[in-house]
Protein backbone atom coordinates (compact mmCIF):
# COMPACT_ATOMS: atom_id res chain seq x y z
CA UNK A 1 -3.20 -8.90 -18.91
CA UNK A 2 0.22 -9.78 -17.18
CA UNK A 3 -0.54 -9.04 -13.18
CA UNK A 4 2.88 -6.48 -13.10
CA UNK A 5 0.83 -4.89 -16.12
CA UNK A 6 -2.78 -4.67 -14.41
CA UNK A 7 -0.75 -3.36 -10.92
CA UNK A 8 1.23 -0.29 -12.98
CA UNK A 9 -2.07 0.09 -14.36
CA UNK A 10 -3.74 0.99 -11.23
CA UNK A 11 -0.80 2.85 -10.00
CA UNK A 12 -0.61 5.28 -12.92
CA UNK A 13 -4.37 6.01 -11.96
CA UNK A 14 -3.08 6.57 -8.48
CA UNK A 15 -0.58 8.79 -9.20
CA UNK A 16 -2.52 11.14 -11.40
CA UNK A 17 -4.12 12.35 -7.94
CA UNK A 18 -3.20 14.28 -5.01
CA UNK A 19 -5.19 12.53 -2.06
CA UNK A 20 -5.38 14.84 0.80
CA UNK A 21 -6.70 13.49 4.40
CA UNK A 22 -8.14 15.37 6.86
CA UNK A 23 -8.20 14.14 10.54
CA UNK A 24 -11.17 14.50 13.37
CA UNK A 25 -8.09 15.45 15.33
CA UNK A 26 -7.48 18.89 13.41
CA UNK A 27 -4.75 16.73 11.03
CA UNK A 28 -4.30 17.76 7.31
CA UNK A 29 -1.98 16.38 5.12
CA UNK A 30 -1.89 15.28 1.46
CA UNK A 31 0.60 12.85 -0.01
CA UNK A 32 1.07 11.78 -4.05
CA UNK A 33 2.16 8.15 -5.34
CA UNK A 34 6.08 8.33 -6.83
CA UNK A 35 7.53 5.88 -9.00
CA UNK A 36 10.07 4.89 -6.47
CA UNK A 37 6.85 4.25 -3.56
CA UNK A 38 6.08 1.19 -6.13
CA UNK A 39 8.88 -1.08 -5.30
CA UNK A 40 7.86 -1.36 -1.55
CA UNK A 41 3.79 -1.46 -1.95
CA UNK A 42 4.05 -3.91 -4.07
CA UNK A 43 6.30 -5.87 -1.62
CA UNK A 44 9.60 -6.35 -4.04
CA UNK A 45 11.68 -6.06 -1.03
CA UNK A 46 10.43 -9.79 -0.38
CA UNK A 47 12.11 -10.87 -3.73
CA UNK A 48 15.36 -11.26 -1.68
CA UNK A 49 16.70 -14.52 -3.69
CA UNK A 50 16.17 -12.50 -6.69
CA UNK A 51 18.67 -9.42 -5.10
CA UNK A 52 18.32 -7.33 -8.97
CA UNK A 53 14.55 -6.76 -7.75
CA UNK A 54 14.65 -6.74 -3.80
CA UNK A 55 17.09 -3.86 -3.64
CA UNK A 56 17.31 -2.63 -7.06
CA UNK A 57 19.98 0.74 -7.44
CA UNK A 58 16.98 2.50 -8.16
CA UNK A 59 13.40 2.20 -7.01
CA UNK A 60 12.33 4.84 -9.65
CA UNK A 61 13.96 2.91 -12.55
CA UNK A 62 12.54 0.05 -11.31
CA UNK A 63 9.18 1.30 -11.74
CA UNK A 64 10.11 2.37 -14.87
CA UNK A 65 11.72 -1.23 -16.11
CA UNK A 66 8.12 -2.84 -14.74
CA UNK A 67 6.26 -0.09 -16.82
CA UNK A 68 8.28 -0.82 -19.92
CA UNK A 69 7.00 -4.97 -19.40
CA UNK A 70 10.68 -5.60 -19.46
CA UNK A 71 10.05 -7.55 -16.23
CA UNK A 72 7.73 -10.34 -17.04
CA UNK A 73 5.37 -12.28 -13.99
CA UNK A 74 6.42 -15.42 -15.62
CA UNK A 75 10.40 -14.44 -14.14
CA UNK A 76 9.44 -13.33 -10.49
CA UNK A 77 6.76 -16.52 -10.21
CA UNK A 78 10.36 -18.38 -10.47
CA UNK A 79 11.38 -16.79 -6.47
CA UNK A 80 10.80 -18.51 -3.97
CA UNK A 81 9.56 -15.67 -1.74
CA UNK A 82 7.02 -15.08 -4.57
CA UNK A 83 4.31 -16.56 -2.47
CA UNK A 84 4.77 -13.65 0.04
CA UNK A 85 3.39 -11.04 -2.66
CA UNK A 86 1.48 -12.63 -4.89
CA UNK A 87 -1.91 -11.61 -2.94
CA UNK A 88 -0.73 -7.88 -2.77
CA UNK A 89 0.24 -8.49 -6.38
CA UNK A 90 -3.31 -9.93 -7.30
CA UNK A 91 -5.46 -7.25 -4.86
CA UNK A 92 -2.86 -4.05 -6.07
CA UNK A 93 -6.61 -2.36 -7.12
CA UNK A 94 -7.69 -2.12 -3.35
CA UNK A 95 -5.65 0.66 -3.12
CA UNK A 96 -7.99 2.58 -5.00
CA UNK A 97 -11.03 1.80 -3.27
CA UNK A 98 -9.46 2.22 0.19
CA UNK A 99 -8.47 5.55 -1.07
CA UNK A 100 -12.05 6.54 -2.68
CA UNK A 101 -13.21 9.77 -1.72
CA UNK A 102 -15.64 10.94 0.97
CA UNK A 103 -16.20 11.49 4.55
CA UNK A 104 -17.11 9.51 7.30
CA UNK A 105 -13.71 7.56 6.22
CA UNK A 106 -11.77 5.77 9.49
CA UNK A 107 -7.80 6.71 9.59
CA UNK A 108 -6.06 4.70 12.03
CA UNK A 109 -3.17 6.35 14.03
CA UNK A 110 -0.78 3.52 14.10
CA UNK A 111 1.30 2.52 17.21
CA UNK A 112 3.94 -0.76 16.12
CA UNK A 113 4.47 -0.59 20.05
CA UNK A 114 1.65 -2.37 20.48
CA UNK A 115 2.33 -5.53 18.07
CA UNK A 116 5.45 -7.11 17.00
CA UNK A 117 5.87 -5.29 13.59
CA UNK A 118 8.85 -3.39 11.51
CA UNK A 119 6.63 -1.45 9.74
CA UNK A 120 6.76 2.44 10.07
CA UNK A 121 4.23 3.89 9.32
CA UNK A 122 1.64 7.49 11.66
CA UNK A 123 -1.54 6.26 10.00
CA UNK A 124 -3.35 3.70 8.16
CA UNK A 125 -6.19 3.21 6.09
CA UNK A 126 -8.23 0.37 5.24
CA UNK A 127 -10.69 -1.57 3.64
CA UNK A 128 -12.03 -5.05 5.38
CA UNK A 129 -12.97 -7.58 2.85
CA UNK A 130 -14.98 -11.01 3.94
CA UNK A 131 -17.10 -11.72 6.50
CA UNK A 132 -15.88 -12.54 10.15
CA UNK A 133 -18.62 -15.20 10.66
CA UNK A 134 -16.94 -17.01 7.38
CA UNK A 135 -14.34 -16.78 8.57
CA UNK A 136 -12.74 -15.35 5.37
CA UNK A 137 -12.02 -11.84 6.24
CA UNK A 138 -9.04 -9.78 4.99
CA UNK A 139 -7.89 -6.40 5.84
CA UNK A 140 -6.25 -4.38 3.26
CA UNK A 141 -3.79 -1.72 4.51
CA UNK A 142 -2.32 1.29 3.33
CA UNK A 143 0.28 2.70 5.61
CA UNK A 144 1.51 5.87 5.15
CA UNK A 145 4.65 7.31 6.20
CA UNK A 146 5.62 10.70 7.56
CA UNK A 147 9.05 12.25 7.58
CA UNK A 148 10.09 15.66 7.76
CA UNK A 149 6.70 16.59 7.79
CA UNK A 150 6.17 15.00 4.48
CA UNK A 151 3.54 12.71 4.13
CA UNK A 152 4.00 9.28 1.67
CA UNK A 153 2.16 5.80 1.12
CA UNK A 154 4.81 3.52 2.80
CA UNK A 155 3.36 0.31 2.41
CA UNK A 156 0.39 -2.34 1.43
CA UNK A 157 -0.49 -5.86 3.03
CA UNK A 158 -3.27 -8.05 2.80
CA UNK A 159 -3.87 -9.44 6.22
CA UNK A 160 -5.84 -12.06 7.22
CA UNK A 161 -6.50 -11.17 11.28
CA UNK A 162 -7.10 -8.00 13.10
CA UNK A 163 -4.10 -7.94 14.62
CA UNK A 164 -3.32 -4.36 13.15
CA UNK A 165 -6.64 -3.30 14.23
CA UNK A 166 -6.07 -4.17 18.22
CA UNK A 167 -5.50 -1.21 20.62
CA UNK A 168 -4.75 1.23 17.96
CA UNK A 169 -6.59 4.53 18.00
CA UNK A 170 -9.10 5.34 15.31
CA UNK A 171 -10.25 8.71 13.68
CA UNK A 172 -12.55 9.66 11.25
CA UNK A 173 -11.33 11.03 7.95
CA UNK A 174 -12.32 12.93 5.00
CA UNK A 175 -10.60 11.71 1.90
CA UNK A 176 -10.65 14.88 -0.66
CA UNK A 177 -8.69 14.10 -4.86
CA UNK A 178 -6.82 17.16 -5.67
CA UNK A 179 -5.65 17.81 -9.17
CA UNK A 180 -1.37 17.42 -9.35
């Protein structure tokens, strides 16, 4: 299967859901996957010699043009920025598992202050793959996004340190699925 194909495939199981987090600091929130949050986990935005897909008019019929295969691997393997997603591309089904339900979950309440990064984001979640004494450990991040009270997945990396992990506060969490 085409990698777009096996990524809109995981996000149309994502989106079925309502995922609702609750905090060890009295937090509750719940957020849902839109077609137009697509475009930025998968890391599009990164596209930017290929402009039609970095800032497409609209992130929701972008999702939709992906959907409908009328955007082929084969064409964004030609950027050369391509290297900077292909790993988020090829790992898209962490999501899932860093979003599997239960307790004893850890939510991290994310402060950029603290490192040199653009991304905004209140929280995190994540799911550390490897082994440190390999050396071949990888973090894989969900950030999500709050704005006018409204909760939303902003983003997803693959990193390869702990950098996001340093002097950041950690909570538990209890991940509950809610029907839409």
């Amino acid at each position: 299967m085409d990698i777009l194909q096996e990524t809109v495939a995981v996000y149309e199981r994502l989106r079925k859901k309502r995922y609702r987090i609750i905090v060890d600091t009295g937090e509750d929130f719940t957020f849902t996957f839109q077609p137009a949050n697509y475009h930025h986990l998968a890391g599009f935005q990164h596209l930017t010699d290929f402009r039609n897909i970095s800032s497409p008019k609209s992130k929701d019929r972008f999702y939709g043009s992906v959907k409908r295969q009328q955007l082929q691997t084969e064409y964004i393997q030609r950027s050369s920025s391509y290297h900077e997603i292909e790993e988020r591309l090829h790992t898209f089904g962490y999501l899932e598992d860093i979003l599997a339900e239960g307790e004893e979950k850890i939510i991290v309440e994310y402060d950029r202050s603290k490192l040199s990064s653009e991304i905004e984001a209140k929280y995190y979640l994540y799911k550390r793959v490897g082994s440190v004494f390999e050396g071949n450990v990888k973090y894989h991040i969900l950030f999500i996004g709050s704005m006018n009270e409204r909760f939303f997945p902003a983003t997803y990396i693959v990193e390869h340190s702990n950098i996001y992990m340093r002097d950041q506060n950690l909570h538990d969490c209890r991940i509950i699925h809610e029907e839409k």
